[in-house]
Protein backbone atom coordinates (compact mmCIF):
# COMPACT_ATOMS: atom_id res chain seq x y z
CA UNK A 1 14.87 27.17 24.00
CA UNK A 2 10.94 26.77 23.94
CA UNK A 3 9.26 23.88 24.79
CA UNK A 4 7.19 22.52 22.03
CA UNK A 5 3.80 23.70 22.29
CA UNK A 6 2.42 22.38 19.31
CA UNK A 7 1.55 18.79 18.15
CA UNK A 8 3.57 17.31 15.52
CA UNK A 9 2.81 14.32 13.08
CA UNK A 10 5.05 12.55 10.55
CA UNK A 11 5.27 10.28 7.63
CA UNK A 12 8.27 8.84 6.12
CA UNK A 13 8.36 6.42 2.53
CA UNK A 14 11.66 4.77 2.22
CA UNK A 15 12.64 2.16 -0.43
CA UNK A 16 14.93 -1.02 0.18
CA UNK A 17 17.04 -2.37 -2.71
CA UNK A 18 18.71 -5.59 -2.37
CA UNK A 19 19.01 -5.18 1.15
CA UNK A 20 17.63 -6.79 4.56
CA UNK A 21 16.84 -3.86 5.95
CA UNK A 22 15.69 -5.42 9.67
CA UNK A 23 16.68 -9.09 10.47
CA UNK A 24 14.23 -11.49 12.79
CA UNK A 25 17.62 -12.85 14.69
CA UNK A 26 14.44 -15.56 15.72
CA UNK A 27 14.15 -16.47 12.13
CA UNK A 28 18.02 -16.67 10.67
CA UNK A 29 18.23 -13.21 10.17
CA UNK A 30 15.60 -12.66 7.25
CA UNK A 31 14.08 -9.93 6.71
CA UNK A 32 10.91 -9.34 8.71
CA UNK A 33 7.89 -10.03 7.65
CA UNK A 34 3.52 -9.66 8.72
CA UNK A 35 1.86 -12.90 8.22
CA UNK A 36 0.17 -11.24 5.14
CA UNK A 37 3.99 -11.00 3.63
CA UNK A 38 4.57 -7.55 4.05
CA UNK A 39 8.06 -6.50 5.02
CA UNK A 40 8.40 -4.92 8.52
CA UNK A 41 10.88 -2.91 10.06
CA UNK A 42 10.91 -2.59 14.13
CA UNK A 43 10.70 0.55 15.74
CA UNK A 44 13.44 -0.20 17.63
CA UNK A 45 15.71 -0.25 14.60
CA UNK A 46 13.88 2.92 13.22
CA UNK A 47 14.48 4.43 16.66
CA UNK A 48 18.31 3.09 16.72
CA UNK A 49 18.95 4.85 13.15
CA UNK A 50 17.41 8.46 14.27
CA UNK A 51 19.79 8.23 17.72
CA UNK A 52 22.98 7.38 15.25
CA UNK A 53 21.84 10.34 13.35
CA UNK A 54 21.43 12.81 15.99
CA UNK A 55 24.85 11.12 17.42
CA UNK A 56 26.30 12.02 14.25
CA UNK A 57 24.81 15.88 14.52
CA UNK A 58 27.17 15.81 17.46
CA UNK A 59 24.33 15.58 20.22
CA UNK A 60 24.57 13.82 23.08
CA UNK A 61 22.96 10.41 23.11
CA UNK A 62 22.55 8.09 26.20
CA UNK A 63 21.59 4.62 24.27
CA UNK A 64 24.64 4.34 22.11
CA UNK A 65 25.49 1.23 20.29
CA UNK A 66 28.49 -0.26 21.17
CA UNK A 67 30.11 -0.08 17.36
CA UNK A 68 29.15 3.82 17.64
CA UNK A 69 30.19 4.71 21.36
CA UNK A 70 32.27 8.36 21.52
CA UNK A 71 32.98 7.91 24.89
CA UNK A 72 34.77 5.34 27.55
CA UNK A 73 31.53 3.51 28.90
CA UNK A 74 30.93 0.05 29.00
CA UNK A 75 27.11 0.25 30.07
CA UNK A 76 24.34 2.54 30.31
CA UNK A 77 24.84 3.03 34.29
CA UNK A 78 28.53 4.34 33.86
CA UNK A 79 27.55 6.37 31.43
CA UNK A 80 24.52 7.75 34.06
CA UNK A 81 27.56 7.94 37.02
CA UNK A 82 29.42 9.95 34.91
CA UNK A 83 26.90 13.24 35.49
CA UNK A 84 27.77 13.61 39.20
CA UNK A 85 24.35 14.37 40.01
CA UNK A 86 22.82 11.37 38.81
CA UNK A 87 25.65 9.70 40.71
CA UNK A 88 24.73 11.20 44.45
CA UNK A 89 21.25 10.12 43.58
CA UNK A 90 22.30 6.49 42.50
CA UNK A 91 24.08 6.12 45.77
CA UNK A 92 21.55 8.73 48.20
CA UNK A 93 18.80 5.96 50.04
CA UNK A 94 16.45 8.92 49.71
CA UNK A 95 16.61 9.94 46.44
CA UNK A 96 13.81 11.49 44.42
CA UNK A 97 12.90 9.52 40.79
CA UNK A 98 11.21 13.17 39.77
CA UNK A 99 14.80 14.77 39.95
CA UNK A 100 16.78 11.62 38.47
CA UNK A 101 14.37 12.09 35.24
CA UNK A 102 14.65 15.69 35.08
CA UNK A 103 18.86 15.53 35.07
CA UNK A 104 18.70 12.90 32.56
CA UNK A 105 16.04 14.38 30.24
CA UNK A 106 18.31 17.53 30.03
CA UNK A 107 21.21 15.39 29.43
CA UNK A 108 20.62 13.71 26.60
CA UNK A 109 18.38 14.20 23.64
CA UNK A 110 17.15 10.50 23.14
CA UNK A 111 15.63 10.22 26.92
CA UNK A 112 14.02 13.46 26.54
CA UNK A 113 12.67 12.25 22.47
CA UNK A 114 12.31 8.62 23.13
CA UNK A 115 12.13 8.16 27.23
CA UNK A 116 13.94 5.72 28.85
CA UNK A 117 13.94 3.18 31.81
CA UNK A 118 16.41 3.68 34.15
CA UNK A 119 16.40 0.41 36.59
CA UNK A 120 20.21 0.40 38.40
CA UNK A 121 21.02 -0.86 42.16
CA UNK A 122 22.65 1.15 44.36
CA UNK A 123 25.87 0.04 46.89
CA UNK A 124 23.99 0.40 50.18
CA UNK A 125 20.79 -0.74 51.66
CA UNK A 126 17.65 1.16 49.46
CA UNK A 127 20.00 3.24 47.26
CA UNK A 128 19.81 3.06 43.53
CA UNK A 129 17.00 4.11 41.52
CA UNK A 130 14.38 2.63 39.83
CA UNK A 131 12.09 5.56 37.19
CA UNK A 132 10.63 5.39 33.81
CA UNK A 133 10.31 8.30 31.56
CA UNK A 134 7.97 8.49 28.84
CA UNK A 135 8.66 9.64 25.30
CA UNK A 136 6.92 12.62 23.70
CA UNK A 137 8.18 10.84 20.16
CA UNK A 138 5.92 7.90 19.11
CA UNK A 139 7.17 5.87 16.54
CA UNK A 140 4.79 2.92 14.27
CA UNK A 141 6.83 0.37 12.72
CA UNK A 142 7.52 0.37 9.29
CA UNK A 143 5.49 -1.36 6.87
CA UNK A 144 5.74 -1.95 3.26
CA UNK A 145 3.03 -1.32 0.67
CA UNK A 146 2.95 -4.63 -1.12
CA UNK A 147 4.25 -7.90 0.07
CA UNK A 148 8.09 -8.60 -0.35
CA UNK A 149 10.21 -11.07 -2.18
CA UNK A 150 13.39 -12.13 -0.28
CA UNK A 151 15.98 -13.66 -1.65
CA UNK A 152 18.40 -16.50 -0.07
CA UNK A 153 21.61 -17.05 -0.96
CA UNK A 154 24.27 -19.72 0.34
CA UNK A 155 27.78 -18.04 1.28
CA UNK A 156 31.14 -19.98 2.22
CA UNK A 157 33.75 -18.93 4.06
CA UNK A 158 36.87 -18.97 2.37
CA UNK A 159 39.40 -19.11 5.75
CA UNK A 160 39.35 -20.63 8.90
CA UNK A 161 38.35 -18.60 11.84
CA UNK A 162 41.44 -20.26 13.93
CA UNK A 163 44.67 -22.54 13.26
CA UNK A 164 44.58 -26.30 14.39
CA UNK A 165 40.68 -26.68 13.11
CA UNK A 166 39.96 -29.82 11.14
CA UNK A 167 37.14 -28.19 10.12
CA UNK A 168 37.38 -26.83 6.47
CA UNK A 169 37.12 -23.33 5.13
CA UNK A 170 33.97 -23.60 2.91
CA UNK A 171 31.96 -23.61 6.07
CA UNK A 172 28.00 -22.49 4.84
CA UNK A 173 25.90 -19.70 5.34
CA UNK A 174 23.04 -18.34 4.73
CA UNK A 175 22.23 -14.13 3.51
CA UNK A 176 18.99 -13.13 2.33
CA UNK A 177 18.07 -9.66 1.30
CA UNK A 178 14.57 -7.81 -0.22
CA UNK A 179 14.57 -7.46 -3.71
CA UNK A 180 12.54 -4.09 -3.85
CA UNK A 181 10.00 -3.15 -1.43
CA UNK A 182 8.39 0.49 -0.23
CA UNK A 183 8.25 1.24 3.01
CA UNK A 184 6.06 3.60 5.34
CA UNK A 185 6.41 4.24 8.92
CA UNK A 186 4.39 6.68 10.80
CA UNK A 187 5.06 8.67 14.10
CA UNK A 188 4.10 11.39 16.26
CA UNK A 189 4.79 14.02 18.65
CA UNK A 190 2.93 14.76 22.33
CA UNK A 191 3.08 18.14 24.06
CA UNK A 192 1.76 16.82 27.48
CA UNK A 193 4.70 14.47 27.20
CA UNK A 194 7.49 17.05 25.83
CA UNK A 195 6.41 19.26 28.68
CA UNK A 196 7.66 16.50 31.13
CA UNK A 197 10.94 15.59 29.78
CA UNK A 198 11.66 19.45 28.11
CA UNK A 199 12.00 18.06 24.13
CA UNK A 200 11.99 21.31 22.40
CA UNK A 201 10.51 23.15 18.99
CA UNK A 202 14.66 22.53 18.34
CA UNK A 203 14.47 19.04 19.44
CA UNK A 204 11.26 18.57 17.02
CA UNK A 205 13.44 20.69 14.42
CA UNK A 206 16.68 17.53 14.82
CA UNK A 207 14.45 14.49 14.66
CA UNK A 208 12.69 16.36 11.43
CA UNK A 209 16.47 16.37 10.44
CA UNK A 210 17.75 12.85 11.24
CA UNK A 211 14.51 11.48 9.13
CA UNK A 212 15.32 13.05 5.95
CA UNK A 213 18.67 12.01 6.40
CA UNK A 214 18.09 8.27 8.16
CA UNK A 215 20.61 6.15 5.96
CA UNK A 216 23.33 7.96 5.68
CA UNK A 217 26.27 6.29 7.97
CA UNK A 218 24.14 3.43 8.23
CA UNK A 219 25.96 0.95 5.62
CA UNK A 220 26.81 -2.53 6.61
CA UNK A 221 27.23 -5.65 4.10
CA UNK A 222 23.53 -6.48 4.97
CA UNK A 223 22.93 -2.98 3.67
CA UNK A 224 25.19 -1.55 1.37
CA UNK A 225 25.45 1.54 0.87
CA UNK A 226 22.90 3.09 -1.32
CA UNK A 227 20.50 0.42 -0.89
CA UNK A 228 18.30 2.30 1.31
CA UNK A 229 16.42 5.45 0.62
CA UNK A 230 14.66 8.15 2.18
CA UNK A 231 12.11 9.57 -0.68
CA UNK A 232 9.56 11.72 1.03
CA UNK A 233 9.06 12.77 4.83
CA UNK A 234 5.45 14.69 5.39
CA UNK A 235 6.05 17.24 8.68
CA UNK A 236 2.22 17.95 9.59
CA UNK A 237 2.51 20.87 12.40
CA UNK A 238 -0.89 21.34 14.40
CA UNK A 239 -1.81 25.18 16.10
CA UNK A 240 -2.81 23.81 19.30
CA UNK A 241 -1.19 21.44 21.87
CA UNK A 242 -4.30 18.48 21.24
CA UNK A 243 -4.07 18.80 17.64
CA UNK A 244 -6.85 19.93 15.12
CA UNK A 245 -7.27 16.06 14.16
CA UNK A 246 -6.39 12.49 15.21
CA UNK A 247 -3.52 11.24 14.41
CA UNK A 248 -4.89 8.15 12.78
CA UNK A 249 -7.24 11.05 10.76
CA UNK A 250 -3.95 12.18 9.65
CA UNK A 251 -1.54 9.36 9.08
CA UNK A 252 -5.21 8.11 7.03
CA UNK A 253 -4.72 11.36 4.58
CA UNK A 254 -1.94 9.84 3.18
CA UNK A 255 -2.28 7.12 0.63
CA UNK A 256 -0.07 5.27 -0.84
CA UNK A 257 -0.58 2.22 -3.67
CA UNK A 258 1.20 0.15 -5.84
CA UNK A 259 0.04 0.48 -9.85
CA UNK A 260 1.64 -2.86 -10.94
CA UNK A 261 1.49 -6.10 -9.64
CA UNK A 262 5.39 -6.59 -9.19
CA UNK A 263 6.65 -2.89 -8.16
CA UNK A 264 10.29 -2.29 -9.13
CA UNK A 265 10.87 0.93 -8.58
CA UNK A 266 9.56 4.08 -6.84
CA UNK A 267 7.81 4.77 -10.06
CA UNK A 268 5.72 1.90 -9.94
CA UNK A 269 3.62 3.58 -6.89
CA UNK A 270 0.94 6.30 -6.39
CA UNK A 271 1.55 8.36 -3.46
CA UNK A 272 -1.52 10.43 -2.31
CA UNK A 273 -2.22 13.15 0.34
CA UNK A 274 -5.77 14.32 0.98
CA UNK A 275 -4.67 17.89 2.97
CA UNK A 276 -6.69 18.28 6.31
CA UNK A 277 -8.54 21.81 6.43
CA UNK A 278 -6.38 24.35 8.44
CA UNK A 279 -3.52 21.97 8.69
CA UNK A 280 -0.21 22.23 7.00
CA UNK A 281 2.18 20.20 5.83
CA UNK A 282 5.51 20.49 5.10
CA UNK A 283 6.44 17.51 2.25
CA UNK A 284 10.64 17.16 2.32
CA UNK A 285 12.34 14.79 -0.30
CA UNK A 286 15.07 12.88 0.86
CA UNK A 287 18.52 13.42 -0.17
């Protein structure tokens, strides 16, 4: 496999249906939100749904969520002791952070995309390991076009979690959801970094695959299936390893605005790309 020797830029638009697509567990679970009302979703959820994806490609992923796991481990350092080299160095007083990084970037996809900080104390006096590997995959967070409406509605609870409560079973609570809102995320891809950790023009090739695909086996009753959508992804591949342009100059060729006050649907939007001279792009709708 070659490394990637080529910078790599992205765009993805994504639309959210009666659906909270990223809770604020800080603010009851709404939906998040800029102070200018604009919707928001993390990074770190965008980043979660691409490692699910590749997960489900049948790679092998180190950050797994515990509702996802395909293996035995309770915690990110058994799942490290399980690759018996990582495990001499874990427990070796004079191990090398270089060589720790290297194992574990050829391990698993997600260090090598993402990086990773790897932090665990050893048994004996000055063993265990402390390294941090950096990403060659940048991800923005995602940001919709206009501001959002949410939506709060009051549930109940129509049985009692346990027997011998006084408590009764129309105990409150709270859902809230987006009505319609168009989201945008952009992200990119470093060479100097992929060199490091290995992340390959196949590697490149999978996360280009888990974005046109990001929502499917993602469902949940905060979003139901079919309530979030992957319409476009925009693949711009550069010919050297700095890149012909910025990546703000490219994320910047791509406009997109809403041509009604109240957007309901996709329709309601203008989406706009200004191509860059000598750079191509590679426009994939979602499925």
């Amino acid at each position: 496999m070659t490394i990637l020797d080529h910078k790599i830029d992205f765009s993805v638009i994504l639309s959210v249906t009666k659906a909270n697509p990223n809770g604020d567990p800080l603010n009851g679970n709404r939906p998040r939100q800029n102070y200018d009302g604009h919707g928001e979703i993390s990074d770190v959820a965008l980043k979660r749904k691409i490692r699910n994806r590749l997960q489900d490609m049948g790679l092998p992923i180190f950050v797994q969520s515990n509702d996802r796991k395909v293996d035995q481990f309770k915690s990110l350092r058994e799942r490290a002791e399980a690759n018996q080299e990582l495990e001499k160095i874990l427990k070796s007083k004079d191990n090398s952070a270089d060589t720790f990084a290297t194992i574990a970037c050829q391990e698993w996809i997600d260090v090598r995309s993402f990086g990773q900080v790897f932090a665990f104390k050893g048994a004996g006096k000055g063993a265990g390991v402390s390294v941090g590997v950096r990403g060659p995959v940048s991800i923005h967070t995602a940001t919709s076009i206009a501001p959002i409406d949410i939506t709060s509605m009051q549930i109940t609870k129509s049985v009692n979690s346990e027997s011998g409560k006084d408590k009764g079973s129309d105990t409150m609570g709270m859902k809230h959801r987006v009505d319609y809102g168009v989201y945008v995320f952009y992200g990119s891809i470093n060479t100097q970094l992929a060199e490091k950790t290995g992340f390959t023009n196949e590697d490149a090739e999978k996360i280009k695959q888990a974005l046109v695909t990001l929502f499917e086996n993602d469902s949940s009753a905060a979003r139901p299936e079919g309530s979030m959508e992957v319409h476009k992804v925009y693949w711009w591949e550069h010919k050297s390893k700095l890149g012909q342009y910025s990546s703000a100059k490219v994320h910047r060729s791509l406009t997109i605005k809403n041509k009604v006050e109240e957007p309901k649907t996709i329709e309601d939007y203008t989406i706009t790309l200004n191509e860059l001279e000598g750079l191509s792009v590679e426009v994939i709708d979602g499925l």
